[in-house]
C-alpha atoms as a PDB file:
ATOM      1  CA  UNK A   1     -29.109  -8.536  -3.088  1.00  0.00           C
ATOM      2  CA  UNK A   2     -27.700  -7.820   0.172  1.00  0.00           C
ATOM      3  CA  UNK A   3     -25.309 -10.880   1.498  1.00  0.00           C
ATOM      4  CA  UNK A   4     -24.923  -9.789   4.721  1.00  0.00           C
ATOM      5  CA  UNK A   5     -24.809  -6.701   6.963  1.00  0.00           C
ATOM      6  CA  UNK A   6     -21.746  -5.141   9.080  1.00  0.00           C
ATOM      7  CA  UNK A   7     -23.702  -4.467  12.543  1.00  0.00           C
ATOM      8  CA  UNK A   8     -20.668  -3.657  14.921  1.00  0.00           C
ATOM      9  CA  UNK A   9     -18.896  -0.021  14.048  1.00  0.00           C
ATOM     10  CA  UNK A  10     -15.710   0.043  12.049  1.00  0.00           C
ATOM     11  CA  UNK A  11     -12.583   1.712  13.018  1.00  0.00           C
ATOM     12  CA  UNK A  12     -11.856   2.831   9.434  1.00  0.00           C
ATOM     13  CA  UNK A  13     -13.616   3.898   6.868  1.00  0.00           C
ATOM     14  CA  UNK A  14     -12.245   3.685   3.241  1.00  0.00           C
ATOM     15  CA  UNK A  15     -14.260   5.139   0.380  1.00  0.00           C
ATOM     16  CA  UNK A  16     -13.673   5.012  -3.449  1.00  0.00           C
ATOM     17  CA  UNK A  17     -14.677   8.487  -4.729  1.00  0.00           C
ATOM     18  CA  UNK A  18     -16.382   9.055  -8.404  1.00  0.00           C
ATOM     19  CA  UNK A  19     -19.127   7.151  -8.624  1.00  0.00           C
ATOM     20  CA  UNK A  20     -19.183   6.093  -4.939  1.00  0.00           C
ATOM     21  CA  UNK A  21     -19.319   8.919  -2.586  1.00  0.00           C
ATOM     22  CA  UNK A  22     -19.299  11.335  -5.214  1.00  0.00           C
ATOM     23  CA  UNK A  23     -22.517  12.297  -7.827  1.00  0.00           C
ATOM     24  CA  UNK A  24     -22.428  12.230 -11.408  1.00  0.00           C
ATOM     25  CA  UNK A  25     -23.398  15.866 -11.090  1.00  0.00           C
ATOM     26  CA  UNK A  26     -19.360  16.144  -9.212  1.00  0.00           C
ATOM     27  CA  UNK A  27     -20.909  17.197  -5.853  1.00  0.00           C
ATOM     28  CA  UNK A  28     -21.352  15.802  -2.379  1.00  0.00           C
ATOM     29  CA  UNK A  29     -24.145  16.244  -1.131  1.00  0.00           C
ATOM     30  CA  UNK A  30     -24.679  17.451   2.631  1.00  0.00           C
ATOM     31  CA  UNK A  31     -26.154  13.822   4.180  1.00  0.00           C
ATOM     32  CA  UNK A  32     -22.591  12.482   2.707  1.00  0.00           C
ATOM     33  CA  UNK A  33     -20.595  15.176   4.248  1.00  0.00           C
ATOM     34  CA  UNK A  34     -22.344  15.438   7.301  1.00  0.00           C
ATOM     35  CA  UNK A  35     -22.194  11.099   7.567  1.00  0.00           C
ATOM     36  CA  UNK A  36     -18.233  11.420   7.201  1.00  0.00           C
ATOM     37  CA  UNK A  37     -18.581  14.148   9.892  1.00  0.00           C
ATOM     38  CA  UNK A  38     -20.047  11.614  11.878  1.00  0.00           C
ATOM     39  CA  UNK A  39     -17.806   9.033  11.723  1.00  0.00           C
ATOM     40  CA  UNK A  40     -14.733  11.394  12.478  1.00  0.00           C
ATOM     41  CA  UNK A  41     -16.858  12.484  15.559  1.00  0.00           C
ATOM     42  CA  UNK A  42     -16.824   9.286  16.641  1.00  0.00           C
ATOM     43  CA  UNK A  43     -13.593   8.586  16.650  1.00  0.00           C
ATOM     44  CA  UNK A  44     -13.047   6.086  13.575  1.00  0.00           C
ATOM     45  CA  UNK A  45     -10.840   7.241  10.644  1.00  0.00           C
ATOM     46  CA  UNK A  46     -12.272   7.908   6.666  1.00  0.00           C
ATOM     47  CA  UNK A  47      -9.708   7.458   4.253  1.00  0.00           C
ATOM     48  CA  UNK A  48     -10.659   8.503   0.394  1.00  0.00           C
ATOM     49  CA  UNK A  49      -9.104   5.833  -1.893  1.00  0.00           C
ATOM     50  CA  UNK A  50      -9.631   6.708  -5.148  1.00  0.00           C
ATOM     51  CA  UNK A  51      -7.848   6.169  -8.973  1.00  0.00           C
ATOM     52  CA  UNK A  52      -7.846   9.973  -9.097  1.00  0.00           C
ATOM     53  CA  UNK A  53      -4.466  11.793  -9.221  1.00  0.00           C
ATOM     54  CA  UNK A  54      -3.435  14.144  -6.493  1.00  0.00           C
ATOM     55  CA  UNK A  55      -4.202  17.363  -8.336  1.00  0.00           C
ATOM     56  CA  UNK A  56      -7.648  16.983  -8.542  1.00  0.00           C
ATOM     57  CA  UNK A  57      -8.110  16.191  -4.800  1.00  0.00           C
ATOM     58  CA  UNK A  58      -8.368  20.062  -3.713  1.00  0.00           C
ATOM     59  CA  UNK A  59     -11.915  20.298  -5.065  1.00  0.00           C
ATOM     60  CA  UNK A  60     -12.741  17.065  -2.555  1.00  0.00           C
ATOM     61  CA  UNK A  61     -11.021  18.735  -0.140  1.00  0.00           C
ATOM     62  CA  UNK A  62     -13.383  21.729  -0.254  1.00  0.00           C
ATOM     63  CA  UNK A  63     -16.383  19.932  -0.504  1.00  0.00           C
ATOM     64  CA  UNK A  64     -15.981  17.189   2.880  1.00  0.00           C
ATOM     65  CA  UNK A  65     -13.834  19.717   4.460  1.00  0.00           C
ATOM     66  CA  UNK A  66     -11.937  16.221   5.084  1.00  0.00           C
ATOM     67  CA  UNK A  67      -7.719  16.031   6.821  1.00  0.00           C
ATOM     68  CA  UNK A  68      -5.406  13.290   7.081  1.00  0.00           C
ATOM     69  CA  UNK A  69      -4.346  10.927   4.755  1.00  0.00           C
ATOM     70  CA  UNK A  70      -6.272   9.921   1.033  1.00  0.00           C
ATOM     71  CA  UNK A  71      -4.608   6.782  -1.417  1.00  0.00           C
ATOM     72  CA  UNK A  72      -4.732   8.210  -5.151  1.00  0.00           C
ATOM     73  CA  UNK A  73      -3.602   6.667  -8.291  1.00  0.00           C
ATOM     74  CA  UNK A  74      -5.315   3.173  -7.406  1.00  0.00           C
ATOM     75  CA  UNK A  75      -2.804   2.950  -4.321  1.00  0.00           C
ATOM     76  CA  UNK A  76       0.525   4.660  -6.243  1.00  0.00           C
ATOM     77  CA  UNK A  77       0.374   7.814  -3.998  1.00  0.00           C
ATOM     78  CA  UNK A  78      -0.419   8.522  -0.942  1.00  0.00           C
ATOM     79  CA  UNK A  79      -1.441  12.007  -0.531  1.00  0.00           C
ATOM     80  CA  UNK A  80      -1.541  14.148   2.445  1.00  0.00           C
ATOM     81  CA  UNK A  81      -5.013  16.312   2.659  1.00  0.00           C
ATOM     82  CA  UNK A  82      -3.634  18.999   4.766  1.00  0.00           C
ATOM     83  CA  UNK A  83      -0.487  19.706   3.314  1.00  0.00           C
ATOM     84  CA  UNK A  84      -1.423  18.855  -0.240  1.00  0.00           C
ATOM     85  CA  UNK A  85       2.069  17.092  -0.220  1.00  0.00           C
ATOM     86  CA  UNK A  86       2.336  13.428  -1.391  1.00  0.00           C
ATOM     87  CA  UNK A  87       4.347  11.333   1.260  1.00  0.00           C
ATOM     88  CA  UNK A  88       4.309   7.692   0.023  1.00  0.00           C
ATOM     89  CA  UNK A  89       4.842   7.231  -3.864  1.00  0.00           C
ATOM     90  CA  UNK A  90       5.190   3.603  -6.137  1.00  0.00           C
ATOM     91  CA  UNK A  91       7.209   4.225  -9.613  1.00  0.00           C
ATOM     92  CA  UNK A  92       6.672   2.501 -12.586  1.00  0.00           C
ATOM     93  CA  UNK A  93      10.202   1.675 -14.011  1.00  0.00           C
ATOM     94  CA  UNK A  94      10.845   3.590 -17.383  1.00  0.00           C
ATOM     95  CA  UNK A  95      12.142   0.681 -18.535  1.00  0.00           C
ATOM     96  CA  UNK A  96       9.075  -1.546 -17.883  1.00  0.00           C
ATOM     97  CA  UNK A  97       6.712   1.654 -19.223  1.00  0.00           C
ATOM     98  CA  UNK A  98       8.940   1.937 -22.236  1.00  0.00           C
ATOM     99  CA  UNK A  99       8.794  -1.845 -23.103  1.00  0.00           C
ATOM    100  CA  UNK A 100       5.032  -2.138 -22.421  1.00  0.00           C
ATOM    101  CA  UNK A 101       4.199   0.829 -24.217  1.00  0.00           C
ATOM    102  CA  UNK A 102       5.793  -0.674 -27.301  1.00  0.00           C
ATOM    103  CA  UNK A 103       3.467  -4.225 -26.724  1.00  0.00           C
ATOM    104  CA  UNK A 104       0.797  -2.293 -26.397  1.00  0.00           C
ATOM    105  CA  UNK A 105       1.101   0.410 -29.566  1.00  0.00           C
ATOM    106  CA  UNK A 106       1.698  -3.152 -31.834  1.00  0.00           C
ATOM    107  CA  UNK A 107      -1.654  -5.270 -30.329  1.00  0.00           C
ATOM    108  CA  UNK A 108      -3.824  -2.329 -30.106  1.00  0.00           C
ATOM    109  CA  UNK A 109      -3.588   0.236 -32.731  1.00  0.00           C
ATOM    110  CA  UNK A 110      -4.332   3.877 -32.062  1.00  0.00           C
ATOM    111  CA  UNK A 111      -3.622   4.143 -28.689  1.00  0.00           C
ATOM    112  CA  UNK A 112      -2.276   7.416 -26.826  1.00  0.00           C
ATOM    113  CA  UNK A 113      -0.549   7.831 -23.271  1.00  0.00           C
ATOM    114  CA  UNK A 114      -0.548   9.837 -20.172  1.00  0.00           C
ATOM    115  CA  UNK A 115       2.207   9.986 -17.130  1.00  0.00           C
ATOM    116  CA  UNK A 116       0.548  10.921 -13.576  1.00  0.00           C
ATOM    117  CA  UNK A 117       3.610  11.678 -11.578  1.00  0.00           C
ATOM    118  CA  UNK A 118       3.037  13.570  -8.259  1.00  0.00           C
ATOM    119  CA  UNK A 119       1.449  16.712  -8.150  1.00  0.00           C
ATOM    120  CA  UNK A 120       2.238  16.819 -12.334  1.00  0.00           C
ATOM    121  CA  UNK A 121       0.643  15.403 -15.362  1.00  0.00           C
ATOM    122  CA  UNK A 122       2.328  14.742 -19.169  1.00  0.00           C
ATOM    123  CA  UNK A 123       0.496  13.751 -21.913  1.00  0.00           C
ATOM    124  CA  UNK A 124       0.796  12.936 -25.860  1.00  0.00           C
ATOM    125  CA  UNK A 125      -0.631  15.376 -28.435  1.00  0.00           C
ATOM    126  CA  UNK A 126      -3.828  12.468 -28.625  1.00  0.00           C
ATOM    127  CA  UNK A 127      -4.519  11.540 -25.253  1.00  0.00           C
ATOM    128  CA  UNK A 128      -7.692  13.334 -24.102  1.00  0.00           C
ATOM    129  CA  UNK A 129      -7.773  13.769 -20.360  1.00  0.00           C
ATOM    130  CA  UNK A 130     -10.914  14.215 -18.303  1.00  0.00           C
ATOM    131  CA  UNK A 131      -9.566  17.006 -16.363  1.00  0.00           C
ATOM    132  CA  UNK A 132      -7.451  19.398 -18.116  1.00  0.00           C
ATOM    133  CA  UNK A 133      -4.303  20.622 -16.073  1.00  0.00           C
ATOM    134  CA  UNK A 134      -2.952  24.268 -17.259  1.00  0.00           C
ATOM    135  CA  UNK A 135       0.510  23.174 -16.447  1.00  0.00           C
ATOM    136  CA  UNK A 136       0.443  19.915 -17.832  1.00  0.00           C
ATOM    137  CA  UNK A 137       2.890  18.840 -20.178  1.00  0.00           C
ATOM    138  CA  UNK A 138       2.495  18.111 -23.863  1.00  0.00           C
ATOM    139  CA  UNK A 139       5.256  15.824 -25.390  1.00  0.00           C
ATOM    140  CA  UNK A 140       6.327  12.083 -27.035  1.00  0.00           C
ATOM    141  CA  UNK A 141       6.324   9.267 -24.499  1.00  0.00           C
ATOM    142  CA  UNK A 142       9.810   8.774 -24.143  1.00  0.00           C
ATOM    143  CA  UNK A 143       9.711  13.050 -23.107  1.00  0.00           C
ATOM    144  CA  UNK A 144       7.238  12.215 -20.782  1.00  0.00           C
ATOM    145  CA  UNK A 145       9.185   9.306 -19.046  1.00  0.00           C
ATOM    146  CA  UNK A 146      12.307  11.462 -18.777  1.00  0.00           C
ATOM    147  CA  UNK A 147      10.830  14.425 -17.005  1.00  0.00           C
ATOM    148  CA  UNK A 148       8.114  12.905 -15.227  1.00  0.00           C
ATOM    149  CA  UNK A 149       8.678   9.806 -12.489  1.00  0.00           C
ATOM    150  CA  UNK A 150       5.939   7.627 -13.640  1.00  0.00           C
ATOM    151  CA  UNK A 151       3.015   7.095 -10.480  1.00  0.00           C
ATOM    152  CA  UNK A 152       0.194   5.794 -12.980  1.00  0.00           C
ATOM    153  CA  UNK A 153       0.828   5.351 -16.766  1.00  0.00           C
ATOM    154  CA  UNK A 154      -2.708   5.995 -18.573  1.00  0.00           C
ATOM    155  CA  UNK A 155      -3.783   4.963 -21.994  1.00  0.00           C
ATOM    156  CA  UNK A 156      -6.784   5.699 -24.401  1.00  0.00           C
ATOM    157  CA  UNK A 157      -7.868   5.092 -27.330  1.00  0.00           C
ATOM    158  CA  UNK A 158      -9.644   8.318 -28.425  1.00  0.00           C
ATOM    159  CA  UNK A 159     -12.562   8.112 -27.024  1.00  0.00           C
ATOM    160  CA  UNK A 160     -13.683   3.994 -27.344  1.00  0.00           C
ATOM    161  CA  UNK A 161     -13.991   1.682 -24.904  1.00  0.00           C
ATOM    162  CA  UNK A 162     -11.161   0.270 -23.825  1.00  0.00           C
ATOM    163  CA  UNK A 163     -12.686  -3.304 -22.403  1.00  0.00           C
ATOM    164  CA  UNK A 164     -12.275  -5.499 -25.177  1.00  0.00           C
ATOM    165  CA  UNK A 165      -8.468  -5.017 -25.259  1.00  0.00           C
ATOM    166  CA  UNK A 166      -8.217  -4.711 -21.109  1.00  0.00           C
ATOM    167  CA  UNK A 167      -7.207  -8.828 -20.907  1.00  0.00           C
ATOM    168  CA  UNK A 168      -4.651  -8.351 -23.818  1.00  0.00           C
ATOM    169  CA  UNK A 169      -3.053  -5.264 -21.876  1.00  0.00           C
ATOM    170  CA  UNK A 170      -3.007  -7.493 -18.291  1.00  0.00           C
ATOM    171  CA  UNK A 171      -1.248 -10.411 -19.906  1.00  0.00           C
ATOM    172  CA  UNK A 172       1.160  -7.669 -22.067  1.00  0.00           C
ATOM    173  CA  UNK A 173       1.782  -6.519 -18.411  1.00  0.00           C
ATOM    174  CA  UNK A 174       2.338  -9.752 -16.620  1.00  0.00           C
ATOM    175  CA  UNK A 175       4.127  -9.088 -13.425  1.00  0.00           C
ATOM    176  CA  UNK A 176       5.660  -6.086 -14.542  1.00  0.00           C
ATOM    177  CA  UNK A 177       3.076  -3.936 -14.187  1.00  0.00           C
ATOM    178  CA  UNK A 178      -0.249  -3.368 -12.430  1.00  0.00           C
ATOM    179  CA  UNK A 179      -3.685  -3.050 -14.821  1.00  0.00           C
ATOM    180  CA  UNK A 180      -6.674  -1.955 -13.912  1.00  0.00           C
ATOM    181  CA  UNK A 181      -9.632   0.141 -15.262  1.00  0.00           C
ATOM    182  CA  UNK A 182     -12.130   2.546 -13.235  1.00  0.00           C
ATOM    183  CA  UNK A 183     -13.985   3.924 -16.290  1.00  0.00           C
ATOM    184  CA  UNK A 184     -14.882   2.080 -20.208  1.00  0.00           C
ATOM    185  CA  UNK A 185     -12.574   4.115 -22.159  1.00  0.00           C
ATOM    186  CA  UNK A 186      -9.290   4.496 -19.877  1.00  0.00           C
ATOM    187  CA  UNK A 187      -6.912   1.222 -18.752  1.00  0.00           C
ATOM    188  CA  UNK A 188      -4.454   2.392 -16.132  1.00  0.00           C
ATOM    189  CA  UNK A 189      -1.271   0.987 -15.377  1.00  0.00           C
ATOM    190  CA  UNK A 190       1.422   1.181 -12.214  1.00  0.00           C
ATOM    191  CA  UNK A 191       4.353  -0.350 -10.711  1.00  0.00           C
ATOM    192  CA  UNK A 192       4.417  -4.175  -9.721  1.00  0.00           C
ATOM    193  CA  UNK A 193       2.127  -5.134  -6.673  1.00  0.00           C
ATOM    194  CA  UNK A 194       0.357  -1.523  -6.717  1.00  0.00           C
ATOM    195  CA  UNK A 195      -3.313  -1.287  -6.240  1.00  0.00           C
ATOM    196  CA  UNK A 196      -5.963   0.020  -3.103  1.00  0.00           C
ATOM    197  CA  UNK A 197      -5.929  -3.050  -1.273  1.00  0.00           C
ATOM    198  CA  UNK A 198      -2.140  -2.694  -0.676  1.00  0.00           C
ATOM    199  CA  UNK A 199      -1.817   0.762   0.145  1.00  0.00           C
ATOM    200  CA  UNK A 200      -4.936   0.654   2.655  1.00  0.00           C
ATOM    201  CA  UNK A 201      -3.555  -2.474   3.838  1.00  0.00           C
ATOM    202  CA  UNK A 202      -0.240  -0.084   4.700  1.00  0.00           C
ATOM    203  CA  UNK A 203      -1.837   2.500   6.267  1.00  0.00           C
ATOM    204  CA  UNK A 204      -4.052   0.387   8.581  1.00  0.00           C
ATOM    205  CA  UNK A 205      -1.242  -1.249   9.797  1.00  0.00           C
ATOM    206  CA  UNK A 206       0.158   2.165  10.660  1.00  0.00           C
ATOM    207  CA  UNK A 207      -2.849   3.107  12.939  1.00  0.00           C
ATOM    208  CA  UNK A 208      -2.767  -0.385  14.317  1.00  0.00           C
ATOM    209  CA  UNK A 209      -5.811  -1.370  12.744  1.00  0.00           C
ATOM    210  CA  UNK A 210      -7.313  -4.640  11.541  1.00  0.00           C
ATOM    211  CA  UNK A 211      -9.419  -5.797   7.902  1.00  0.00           C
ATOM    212  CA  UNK A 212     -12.425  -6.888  10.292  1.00  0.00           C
ATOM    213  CA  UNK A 213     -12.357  -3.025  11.541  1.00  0.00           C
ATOM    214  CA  UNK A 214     -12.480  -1.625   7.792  1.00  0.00           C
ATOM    215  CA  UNK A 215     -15.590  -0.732   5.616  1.00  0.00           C
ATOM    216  CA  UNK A 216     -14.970  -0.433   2.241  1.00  0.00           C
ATOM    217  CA  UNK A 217     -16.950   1.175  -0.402  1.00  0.00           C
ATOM    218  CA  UNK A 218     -16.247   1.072  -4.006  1.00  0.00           C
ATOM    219  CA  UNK A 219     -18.138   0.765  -7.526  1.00  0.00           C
ATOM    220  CA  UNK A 220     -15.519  -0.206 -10.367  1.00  0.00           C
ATOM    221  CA  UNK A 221     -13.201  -3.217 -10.671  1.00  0.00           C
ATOM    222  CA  UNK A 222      -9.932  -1.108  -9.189  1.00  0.00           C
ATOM    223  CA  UNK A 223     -11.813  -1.468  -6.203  1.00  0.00           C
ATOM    224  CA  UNK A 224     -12.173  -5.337  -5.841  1.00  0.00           C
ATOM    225  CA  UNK A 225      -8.579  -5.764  -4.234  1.00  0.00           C
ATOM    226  CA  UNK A 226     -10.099  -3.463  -1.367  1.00  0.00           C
ATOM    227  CA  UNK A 227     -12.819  -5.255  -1.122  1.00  0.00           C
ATOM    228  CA  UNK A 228     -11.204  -8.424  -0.967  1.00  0.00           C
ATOM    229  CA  UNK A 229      -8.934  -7.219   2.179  1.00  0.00           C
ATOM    230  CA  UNK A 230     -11.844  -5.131   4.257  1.00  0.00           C
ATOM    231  CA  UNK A 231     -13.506  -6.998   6.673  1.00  0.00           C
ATOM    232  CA  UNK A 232     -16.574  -5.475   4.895  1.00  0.00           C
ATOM    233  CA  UNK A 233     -17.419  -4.243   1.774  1.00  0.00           C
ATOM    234  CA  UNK A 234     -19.968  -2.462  -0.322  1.00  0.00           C
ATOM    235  CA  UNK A 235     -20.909  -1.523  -3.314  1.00  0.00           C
ATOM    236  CA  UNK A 236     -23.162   1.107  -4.441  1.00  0.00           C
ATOM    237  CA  UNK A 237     -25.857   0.107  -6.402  1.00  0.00           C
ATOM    238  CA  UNK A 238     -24.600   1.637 -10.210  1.00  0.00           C
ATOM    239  CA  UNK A 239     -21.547  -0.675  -9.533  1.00  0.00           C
ATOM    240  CA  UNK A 240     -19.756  -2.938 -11.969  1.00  0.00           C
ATOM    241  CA  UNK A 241     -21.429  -6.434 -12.106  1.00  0.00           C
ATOM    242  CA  UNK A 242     -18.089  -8.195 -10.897  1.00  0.00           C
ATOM    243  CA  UNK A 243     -17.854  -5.298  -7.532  1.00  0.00           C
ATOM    244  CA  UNK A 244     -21.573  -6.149  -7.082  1.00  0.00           C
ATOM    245  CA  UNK A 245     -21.175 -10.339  -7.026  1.00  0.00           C
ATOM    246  CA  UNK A 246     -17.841  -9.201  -4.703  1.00  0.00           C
ATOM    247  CA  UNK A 247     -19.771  -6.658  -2.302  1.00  0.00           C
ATOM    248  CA  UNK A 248     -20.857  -8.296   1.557  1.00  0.00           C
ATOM    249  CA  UNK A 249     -23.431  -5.251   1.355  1.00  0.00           C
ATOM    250  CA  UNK A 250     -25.422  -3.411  -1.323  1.00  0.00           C
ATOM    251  CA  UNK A 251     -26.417   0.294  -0.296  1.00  0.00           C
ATOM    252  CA  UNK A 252     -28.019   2.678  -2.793  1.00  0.00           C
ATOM    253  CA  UNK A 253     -26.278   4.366  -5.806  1.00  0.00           C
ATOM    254  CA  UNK A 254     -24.006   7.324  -5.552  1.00  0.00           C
ATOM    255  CA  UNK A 255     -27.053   9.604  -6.592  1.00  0.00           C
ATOM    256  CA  UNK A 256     -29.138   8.336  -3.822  1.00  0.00           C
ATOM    257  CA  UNK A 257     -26.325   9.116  -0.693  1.00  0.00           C
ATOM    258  CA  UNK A 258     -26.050   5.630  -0.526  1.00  0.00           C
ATOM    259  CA  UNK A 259     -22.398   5.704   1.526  1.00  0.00           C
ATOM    260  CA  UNK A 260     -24.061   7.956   3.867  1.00  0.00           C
ATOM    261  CA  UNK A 261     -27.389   5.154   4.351  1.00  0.00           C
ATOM    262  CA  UNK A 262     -24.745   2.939   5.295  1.00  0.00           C
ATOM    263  CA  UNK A 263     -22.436   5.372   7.606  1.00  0.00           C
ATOM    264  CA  UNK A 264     -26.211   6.740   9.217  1.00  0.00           C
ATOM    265  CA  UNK A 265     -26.854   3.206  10.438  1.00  0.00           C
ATOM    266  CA  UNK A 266     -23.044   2.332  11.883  1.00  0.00           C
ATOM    267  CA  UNK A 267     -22.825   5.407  13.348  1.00  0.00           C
ATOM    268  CA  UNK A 268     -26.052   6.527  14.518  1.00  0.00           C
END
């Protein structure tokens, strides 16, 4: 059900990615790219803020032809489209990762870790990643931590869901750490205080720009501190229950262009 609808045209746009502006077939479809087109034209700013890592942005990149400025790793990075340079980064202490890690391996048996750390990626022998990085590196944790500044620590369990044991992880974490999940079988983890809301709430303030003059879209729970802060948000119809009860505005799913329904009518 739609609460209410956002009438007046935003001065930034802030978009979650996979499973928001993105298909399940990994495309973007031309309404979406030529809505974001639209809302540059206009003047108002689209920021991507997404849990992906920075080295998987290029193929975004290509497909929205977008510039400027994207938040990755649930708010850890800030990545810079044009130069494919991160220029704001949040570091999970090795200390915290090492002593979390431990909690985590003794309540929840089986699990396996990943380091997102820049433009680089470490993993252990077991953890299974989604997108598979030639230059990635392949070693125990505490190898990981010392080559590789941690952005976003990421653990599995093979391939299970990972929800029943999410609440265990967040109080294991307490304020050491942030938790948050954007997909069943993955729980990702960064430094104190980290997470969309914060990093959009950064960069806004940057360009002089207010939460009444954001639109926020989003689909997963790592986007419910962004919606919290925009002055409107919505959620695509295949979202999470909780971003659904959260969302101002429900558009159509990710499938159905349903960013661009919403971007079509605020920028006509």
């Amino acid at each position: 059900m739609v609460h209410s609808l956002l009438v007046s045209r935003p001065a930034l746009v802030a978009t979650d990615l996979d499973g928001t502006l993105i298909r399940s077939d990994g495309t973007v479809s031309d309404r979406t790219r030529d809505a974001l087109r639209r809302v540059e034209g206009a003047g108002a700013t689209v920021v991507f803020v997404t849990g992906r890592p920075t080295r998987v942005m290029a193929d975004i990149v290509r497909q929205t032809a977008a510039s400027g400025l994207a938040i990755c790793a649930n708010g850890a990075l800030v990545y810079d489209l044009d130069t494919c340079v991160p220029v704001r980064e949040t570091i999970l202490e090795s200390a915290a990762a090492v002593k979390l890690a431990g909690a985590i391996r003794e309540m929840v048996p089986g699990v396996a870790f990943a380091v997102e750390s820049g433009m680089r990626f470490g993993r252990e022998p077991d953890f299974s990643t989604m997108w598979p990085d030639p230059e990635e590196m392949v070693a125990s944790f505490r190898e990981l931590l010392e080559c590789l500044p941690t952005a976003k620590l990421l653990v599995r369990r093979g391939g299970a869901s990972m929800v029943d044991v999410y609440d265990t992880i967040v109080e294991l974490a307490g304020t050491e750490a942030a938790v948050t999940m954007s997909s069943a079988d993955l729980i990702e983890i960064a430094g104190p205080g980290v997470s969309k809301a914060v990093a959009l709430a950064r960069l806004a303030e940057d360009l002089g720009i207010r939460p009444a003059q954001v639109v926020a879209f989003g689909d997963m729970p790592n986007d419910l501190p962004m919606f919290a802060w925009a002055g409107h948000a919505v959620a695509v119809s295949n979202a999470h229950p909780d971003v659904l009860a959260a969302a101002h505005e429900i558009t159509s799913s990710n499938d159905e262009d349903g960013v661009a329904l919403v971007l079509e009518r605020l920028f006509p």
